[in-house]
Protein backbone atom coordinates (compact mmCIF):
# COMPACT_ATOMS: atom_id res chain seq x y z
CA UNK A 1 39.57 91.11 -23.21
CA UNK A 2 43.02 93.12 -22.05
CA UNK A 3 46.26 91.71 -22.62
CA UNK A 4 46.78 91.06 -18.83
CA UNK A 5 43.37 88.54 -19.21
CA UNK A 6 45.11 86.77 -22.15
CA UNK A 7 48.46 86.85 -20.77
CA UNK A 8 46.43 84.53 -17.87
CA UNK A 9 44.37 82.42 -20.46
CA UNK A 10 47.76 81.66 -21.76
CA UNK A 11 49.55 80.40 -18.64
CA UNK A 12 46.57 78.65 -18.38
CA UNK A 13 46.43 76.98 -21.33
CA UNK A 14 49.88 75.60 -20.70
CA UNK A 15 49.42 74.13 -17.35
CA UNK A 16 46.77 72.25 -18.38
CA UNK A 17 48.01 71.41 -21.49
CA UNK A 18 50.81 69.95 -19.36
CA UNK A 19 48.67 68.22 -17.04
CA UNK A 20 46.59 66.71 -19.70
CA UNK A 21 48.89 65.39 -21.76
CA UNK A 22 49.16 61.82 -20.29
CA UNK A 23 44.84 61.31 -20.70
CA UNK A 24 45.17 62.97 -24.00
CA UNK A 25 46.12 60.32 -25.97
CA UNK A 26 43.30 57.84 -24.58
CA UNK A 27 40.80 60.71 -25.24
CA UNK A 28 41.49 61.41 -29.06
CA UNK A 29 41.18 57.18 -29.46
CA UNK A 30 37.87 57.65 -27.76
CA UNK A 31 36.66 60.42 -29.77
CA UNK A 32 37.55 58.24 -32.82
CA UNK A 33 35.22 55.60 -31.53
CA UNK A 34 32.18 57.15 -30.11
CA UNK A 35 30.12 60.34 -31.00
CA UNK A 36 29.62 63.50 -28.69
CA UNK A 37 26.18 62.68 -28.74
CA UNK A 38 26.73 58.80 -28.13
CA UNK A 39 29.17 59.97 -24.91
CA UNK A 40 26.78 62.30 -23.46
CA UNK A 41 24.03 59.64 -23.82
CA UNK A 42 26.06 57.12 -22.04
CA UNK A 43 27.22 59.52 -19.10
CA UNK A 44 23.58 60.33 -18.30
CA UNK A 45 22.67 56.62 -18.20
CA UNK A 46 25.47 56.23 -15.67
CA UNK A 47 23.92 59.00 -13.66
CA UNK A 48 20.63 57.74 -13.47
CA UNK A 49 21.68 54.02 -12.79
CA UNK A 50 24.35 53.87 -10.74
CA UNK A 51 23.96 53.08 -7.21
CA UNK A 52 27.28 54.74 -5.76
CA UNK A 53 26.93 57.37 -3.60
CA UNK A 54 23.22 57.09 -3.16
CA UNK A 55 24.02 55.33 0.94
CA UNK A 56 22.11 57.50 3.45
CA UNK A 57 22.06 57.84 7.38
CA UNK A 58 20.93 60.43 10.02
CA UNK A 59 22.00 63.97 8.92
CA UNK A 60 23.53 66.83 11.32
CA UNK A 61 24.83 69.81 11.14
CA UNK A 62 27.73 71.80 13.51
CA UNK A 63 29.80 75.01 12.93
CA UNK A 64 33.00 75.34 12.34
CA UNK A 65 35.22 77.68 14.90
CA UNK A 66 34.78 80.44 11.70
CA UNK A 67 31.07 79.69 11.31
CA UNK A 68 31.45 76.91 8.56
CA UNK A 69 28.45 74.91 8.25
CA UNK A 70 29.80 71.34 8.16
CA UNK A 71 27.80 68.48 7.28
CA UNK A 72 27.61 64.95 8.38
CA UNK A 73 26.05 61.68 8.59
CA UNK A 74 25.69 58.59 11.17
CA UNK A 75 25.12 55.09 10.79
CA UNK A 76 24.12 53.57 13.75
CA UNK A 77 25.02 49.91 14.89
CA UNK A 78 22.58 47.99 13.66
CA UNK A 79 20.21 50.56 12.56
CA UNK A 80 20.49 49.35 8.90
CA UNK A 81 19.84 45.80 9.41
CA UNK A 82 19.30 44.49 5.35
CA UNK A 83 20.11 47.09 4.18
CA UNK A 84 22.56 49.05 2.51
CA UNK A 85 24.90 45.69 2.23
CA UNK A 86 24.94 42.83 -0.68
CA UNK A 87 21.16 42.44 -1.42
CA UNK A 88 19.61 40.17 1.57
CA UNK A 89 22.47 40.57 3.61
CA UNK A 90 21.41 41.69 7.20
CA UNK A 91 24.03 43.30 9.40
CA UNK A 92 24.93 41.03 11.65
CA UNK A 93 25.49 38.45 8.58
CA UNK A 94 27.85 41.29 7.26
CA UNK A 95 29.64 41.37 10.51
CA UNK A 96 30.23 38.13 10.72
CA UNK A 97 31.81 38.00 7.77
CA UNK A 98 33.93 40.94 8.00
CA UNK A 99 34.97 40.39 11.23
CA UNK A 100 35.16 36.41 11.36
CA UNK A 101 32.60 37.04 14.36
CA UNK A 102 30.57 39.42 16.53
CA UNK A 103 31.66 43.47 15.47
CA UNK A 104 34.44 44.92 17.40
CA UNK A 105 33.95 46.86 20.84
CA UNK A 106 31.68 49.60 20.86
CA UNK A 107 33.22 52.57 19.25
CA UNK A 108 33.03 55.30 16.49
CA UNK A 109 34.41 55.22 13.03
CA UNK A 110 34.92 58.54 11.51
CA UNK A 111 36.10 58.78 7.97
CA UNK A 112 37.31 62.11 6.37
CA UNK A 113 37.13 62.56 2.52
CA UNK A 114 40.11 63.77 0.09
CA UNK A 115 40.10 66.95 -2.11
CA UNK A 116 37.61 67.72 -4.36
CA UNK A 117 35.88 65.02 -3.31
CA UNK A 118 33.19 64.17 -0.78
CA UNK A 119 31.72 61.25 2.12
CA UNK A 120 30.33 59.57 -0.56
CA UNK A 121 33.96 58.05 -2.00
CA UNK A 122 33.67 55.51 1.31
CA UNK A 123 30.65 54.39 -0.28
CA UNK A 124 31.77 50.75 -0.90
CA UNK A 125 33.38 50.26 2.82
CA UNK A 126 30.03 52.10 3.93
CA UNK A 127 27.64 49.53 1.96
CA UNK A 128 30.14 46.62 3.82
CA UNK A 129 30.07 47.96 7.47
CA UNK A 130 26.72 49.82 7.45
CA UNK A 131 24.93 48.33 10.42
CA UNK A 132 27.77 46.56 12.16
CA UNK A 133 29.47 49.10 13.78
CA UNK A 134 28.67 53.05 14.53
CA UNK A 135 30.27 55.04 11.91
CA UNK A 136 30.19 59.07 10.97
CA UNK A 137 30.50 60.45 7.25
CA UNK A 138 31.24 64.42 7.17
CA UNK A 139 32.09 67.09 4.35
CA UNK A 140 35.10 68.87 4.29
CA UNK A 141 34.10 72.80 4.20
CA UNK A 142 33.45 73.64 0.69
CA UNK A 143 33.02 69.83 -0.49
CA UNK A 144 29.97 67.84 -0.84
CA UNK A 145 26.70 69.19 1.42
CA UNK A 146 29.22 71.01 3.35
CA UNK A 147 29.04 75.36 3.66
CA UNK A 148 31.30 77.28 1.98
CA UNK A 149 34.30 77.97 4.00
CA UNK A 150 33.34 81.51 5.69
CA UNK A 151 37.19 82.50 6.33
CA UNK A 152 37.67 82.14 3.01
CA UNK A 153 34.48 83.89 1.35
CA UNK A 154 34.34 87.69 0.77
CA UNK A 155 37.07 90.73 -0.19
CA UNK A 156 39.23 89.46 3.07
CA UNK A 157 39.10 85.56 2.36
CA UNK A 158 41.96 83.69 2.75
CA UNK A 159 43.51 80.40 1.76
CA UNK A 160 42.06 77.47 3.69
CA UNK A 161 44.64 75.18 6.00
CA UNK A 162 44.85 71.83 6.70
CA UNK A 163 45.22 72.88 10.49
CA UNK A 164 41.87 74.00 9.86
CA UNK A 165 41.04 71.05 8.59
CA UNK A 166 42.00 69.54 11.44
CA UNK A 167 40.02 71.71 14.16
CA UNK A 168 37.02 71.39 11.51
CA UNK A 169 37.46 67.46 12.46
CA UNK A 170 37.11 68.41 15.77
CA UNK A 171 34.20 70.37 15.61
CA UNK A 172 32.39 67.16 13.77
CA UNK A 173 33.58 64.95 16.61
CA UNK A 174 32.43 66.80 18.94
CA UNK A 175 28.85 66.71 17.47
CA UNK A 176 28.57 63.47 16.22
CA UNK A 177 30.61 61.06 18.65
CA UNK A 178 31.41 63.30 21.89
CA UNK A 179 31.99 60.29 23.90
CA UNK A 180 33.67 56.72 23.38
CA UNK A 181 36.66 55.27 21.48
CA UNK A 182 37.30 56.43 17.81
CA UNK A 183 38.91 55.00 14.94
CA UNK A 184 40.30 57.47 12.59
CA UNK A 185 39.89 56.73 8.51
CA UNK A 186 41.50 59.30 6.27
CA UNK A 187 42.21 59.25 2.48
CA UNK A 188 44.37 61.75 0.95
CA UNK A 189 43.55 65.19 2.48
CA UNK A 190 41.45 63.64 4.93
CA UNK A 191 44.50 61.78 6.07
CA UNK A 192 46.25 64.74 6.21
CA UNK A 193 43.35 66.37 8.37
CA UNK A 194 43.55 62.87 10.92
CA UNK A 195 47.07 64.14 11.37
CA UNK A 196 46.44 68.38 11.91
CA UNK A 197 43.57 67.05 14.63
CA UNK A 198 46.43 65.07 16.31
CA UNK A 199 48.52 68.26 16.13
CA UNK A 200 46.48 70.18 17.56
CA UNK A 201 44.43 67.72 20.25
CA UNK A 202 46.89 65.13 21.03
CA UNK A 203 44.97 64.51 24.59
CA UNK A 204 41.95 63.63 22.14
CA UNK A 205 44.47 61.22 20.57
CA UNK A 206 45.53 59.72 23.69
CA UNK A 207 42.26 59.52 25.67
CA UNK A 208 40.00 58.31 23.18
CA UNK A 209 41.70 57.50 19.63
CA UNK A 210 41.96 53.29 19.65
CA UNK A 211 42.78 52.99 15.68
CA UNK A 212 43.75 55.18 12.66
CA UNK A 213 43.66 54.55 9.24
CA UNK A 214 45.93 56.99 6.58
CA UNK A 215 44.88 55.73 2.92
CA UNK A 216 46.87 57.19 0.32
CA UNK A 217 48.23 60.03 2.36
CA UNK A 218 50.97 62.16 3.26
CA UNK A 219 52.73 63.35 6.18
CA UNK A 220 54.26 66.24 4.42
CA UNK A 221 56.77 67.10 1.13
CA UNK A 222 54.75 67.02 -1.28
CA UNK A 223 56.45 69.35 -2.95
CA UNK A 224 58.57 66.81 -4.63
CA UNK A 225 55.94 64.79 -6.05
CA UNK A 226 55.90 64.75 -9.67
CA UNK A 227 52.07 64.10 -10.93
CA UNK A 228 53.78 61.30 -13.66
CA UNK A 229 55.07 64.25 -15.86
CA UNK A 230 58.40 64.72 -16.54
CA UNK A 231 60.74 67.03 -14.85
CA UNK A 232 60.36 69.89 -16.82
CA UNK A 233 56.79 69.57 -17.10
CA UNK A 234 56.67 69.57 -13.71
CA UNK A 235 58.37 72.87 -12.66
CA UNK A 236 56.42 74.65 -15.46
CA UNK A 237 53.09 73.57 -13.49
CA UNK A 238 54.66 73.89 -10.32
CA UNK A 239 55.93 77.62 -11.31
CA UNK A 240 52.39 78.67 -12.96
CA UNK A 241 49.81 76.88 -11.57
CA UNK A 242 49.11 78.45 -8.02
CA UNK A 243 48.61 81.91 -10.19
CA UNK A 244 46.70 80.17 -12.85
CA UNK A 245 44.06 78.85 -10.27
CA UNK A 246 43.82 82.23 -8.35
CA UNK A 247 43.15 84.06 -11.52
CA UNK A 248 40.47 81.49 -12.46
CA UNK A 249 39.26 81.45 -9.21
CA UNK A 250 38.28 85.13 -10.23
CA UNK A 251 36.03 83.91 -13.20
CA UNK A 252 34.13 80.84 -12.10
CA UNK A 253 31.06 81.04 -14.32
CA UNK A 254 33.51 80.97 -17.28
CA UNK A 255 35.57 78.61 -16.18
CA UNK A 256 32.95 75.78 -14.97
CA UNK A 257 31.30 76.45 -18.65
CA UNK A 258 34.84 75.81 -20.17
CA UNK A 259 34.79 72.55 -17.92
CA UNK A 260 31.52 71.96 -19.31
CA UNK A 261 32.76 72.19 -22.50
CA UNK A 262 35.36 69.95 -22.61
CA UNK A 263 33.94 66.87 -20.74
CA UNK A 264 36.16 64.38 -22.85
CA UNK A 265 39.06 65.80 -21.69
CA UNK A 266 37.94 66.10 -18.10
CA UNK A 267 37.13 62.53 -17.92
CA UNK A 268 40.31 61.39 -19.00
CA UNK A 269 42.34 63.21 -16.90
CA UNK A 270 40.11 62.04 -14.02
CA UNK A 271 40.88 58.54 -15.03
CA UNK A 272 44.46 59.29 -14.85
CA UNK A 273 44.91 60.81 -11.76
CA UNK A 274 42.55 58.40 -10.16
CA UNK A 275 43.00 54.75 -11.48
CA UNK A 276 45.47 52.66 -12.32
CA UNK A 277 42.76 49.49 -13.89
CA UNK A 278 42.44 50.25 -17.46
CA UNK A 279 39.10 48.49 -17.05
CA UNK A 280 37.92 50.36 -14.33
CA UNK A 281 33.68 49.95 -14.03
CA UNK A 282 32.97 52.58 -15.90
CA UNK A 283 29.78 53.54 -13.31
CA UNK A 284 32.85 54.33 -10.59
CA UNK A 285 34.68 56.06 -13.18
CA UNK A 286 31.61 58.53 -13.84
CA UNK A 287 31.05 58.15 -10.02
CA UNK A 288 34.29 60.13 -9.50
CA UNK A 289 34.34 62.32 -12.20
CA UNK A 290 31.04 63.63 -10.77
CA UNK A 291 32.20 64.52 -7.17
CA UNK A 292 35.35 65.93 -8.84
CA UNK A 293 33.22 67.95 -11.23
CA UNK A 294 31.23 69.30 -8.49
CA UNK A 295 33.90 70.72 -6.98
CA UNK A 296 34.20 74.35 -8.14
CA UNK A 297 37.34 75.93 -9.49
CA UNK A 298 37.48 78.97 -6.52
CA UNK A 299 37.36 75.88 -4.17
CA UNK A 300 39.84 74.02 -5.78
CA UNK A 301 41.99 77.01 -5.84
CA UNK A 302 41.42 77.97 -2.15
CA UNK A 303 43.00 74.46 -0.88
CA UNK A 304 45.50 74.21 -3.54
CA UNK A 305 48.05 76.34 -1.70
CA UNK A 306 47.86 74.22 1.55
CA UNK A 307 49.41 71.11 0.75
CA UNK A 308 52.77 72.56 -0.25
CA UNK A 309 52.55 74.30 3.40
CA UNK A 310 51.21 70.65 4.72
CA UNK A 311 54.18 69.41 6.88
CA UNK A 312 52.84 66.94 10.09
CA UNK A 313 55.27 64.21 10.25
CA UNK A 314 55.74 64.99 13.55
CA UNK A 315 52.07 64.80 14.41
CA UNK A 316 52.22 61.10 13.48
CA UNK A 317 54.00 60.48 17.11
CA UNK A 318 50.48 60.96 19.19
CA UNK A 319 49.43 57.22 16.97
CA UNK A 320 52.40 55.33 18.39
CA UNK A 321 51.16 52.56 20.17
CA UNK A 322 47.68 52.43 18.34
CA UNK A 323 46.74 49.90 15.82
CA UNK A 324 47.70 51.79 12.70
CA UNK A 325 46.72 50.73 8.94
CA UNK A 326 49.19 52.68 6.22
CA UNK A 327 47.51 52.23 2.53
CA UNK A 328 48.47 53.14 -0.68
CA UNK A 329 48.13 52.23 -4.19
CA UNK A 330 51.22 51.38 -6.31
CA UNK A 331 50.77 53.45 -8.68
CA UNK A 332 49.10 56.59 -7.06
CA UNK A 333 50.43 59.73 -8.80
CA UNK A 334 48.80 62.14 -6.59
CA UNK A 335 50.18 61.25 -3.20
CA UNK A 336 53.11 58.23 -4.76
CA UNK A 337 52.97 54.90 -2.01
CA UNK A 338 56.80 56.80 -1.10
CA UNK A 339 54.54 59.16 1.21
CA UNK A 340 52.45 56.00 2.68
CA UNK A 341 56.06 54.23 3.25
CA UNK A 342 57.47 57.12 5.04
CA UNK A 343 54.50 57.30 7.60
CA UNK A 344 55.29 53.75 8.55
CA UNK A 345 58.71 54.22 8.78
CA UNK A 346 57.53 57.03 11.79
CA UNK A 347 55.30 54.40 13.03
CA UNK A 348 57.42 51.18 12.39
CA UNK A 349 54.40 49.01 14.71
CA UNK A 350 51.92 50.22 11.84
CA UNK A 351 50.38 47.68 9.03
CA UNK A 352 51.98 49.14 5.76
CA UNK A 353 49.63 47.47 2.42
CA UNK A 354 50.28 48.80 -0.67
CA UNK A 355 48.10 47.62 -3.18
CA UNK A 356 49.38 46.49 -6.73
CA UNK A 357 48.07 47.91 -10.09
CA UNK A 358 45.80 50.65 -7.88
CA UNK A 359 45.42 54.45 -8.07
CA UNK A 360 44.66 57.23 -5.90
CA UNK A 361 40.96 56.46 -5.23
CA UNK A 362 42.09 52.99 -3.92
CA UNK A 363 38.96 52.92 -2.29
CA UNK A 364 36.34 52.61 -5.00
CA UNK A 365 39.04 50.97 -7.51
CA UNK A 366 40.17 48.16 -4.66
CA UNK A 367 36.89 48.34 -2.29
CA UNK A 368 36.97 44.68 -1.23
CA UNK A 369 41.06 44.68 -0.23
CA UNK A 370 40.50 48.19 1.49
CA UNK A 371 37.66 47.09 3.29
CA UNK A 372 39.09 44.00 4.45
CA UNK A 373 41.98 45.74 5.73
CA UNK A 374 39.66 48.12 7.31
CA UNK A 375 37.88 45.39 8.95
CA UNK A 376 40.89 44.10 10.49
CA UNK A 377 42.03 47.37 11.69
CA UNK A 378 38.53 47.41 13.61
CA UNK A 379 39.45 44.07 15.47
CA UNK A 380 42.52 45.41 16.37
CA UNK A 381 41.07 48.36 17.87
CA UNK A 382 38.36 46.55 19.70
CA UNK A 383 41.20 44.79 21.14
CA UNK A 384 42.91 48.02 22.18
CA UNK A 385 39.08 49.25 23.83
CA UNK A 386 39.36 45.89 26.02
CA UNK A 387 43.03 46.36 26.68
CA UNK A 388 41.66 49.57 28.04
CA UNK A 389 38.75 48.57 29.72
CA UNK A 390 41.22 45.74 31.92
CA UNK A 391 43.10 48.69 33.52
């Protein structure tokens, strides 16, 4: 190994470090209380047991304007009738009790998935609104059943975008729900997608967009967030890490078998970064540490660059007007409730929540608050398809 190759191992060594100091504490504890062997045990029980992520609906496929194979799923209205809900819960049952009635006007609900993640992180507002209204789950490029990005495979690949996010969005619409009203859901970088497709297609916006959703999002600066560490933790990862991840992106089998290798330490910063419950289930815990785990470190590298160039708070405009749900969790480190604030300070006529003693996957650590909120968004845009429909 040249110097140059150590030189990188040890930049590497102290980002991380950094960024695992917070979970390290709670890991050594655990390692005091339970064997490897005991651990390992318990983390393939969780795999084989737990039913998150497991939801299914009709599969398609579209391209991406760079030849991307992106992936989604639809669940029809109605299609899943008892299933998929609480156990004997039919979807009309589930409706009415979501929606204090019948389901909204007939329209579309597209959610898009944050980074390193995948569709399945909806799966508890899924398992609530499969069968009562029409709903599409996609793959960001590179994520979940998704291709690899093409633009960004090969000797001349290149950094993905979130504009290219966005027209990847489009591409999925398109396919999946070409015609009728659409509400928008988006958590984290798939809120940040919602707002490059409204960049880019704001006559999409106007014409057929009736509700949007931004969960634990931002518009743009995200530069000054600080990841919980303290300030001069933070320029040391900020200063490093984009070089750090390129140069591992170079060496993926050796990385992912370092990642192997240190599981422990992987699933406590996971639990950092994502929850704020210390008692989180710990089948949602492994849930995310799975999707996060399956993202590999060239992908992870790829995106990383786009979300200091991420700037759309300008974009948020084409949603004035529209019903408008703002989410965050109080104590998200990854994209702070001060991003989810500013967004409905740009859309004052927006419902701001933020949700007490939650993290940055608000949606599997709060499902039943999210979803409610969710629900309510839909009744506002069904309203908003009537309103329509009058003139």
């Amino acid at each position: 190994m040249g110097d140059d190759t150590w030189r990188r191992a040890g930049w590497a060594g102290a980002a991380i470090g950094v960024l695992a100091a917070g979970a390290a504490a709670g890991v050594a504890i655990e390692r005091l209380a339970l064997g490897r062997s005991v651990r390992e045990k318990a983390r393939l029980a969780l795999d084989s047991e737990g039913p998150y992520g497991t939801l299914r609906g009709t599969p398609g496929r579209v391209f991406a304007d760079d030849g991307t194979e992106l992936f989604y799923e639809v669940d029809e209205a109605d299609e899943a009738e008892g299933v998929g809900g609480a156990a004997g819960v039919g979807a009309g049952e589930r409706a009415r009790r979501l929606f204090g009635g019948e389901p909204p006007a007939a329209l579309t609900v597209v959610f898009c998935h944050g980074y390193c993640l995948a569709a399945d992180s909806w799966h508890f507002q899924r398992a609530a609104l499969r069968g009562a209204v029409r709903a599409v789950y996609w793959d960001q490029r590179s994520h979940g059943r998704s291709g690899r990005g093409a633009a960004q495979t090969g000797p001349d690949g290149v950094p993905v975008s979130i504009d290219q996010l966005g027209r990847d969005l489009k591409a999925v619409l398109d396919a999946a729900a070409p015609e009728g009203p659409l509400v928008l859901v988006g958590h984290s970088m798939g809120g940040m997608t919602v707002m490059a497709l409204a960049d880019r297609f704001p006559e999409l916006v106007r014409e057929r967009v009736v509700g949007v959703a931004l969960v634990g999002t931002s518009a743009g600066q995200l530069d000054d967030v600080s990841y919980g560490l303290p300030p001069a933790g933070v320029k040391a990862v900020r200063r490093v890490l984009p070089g750090v991840l390129r140069a591992l992106g170079t060496r993926v089998e050796l990385v992912e078998r370092g990642r192997r290798a240190t599981t422990d330490l992987f699933a406590g910063l996971v639990k950092k970064y994502s929850f704020a419950t210390k008692d989180i289930d710990p089948a949602v815990a492994r849930f995310a540490e799975r999707m996060i785990e399956s993202t590999p470190i060239d992908v992870v590298a790829e995106f990383y660059p786009a979300f200091a160039e991420h700037e759309k708070t300008a974009s948020l405009a084409a949603f004035r007007g529209l019903p408008v749900l703002a989410l965050a969790g109080d104590q998200d480190l990854v994209t702070p409730p001060s991003h989810t604030e500013a967004i409905a300070r740009a859309l004052p006529d927006a419902e701001l929540v933020v949700l007490p003693d939650a993290g940055h996957l608000v949606m599997l650590e709060r499902p039943e608050e999210v979803t409610g909120r969710l629900a309510d968004l839909l009744v506002r845009a069904g309203e908003t398809v009537r309103a329509r429909g009058r003139k």
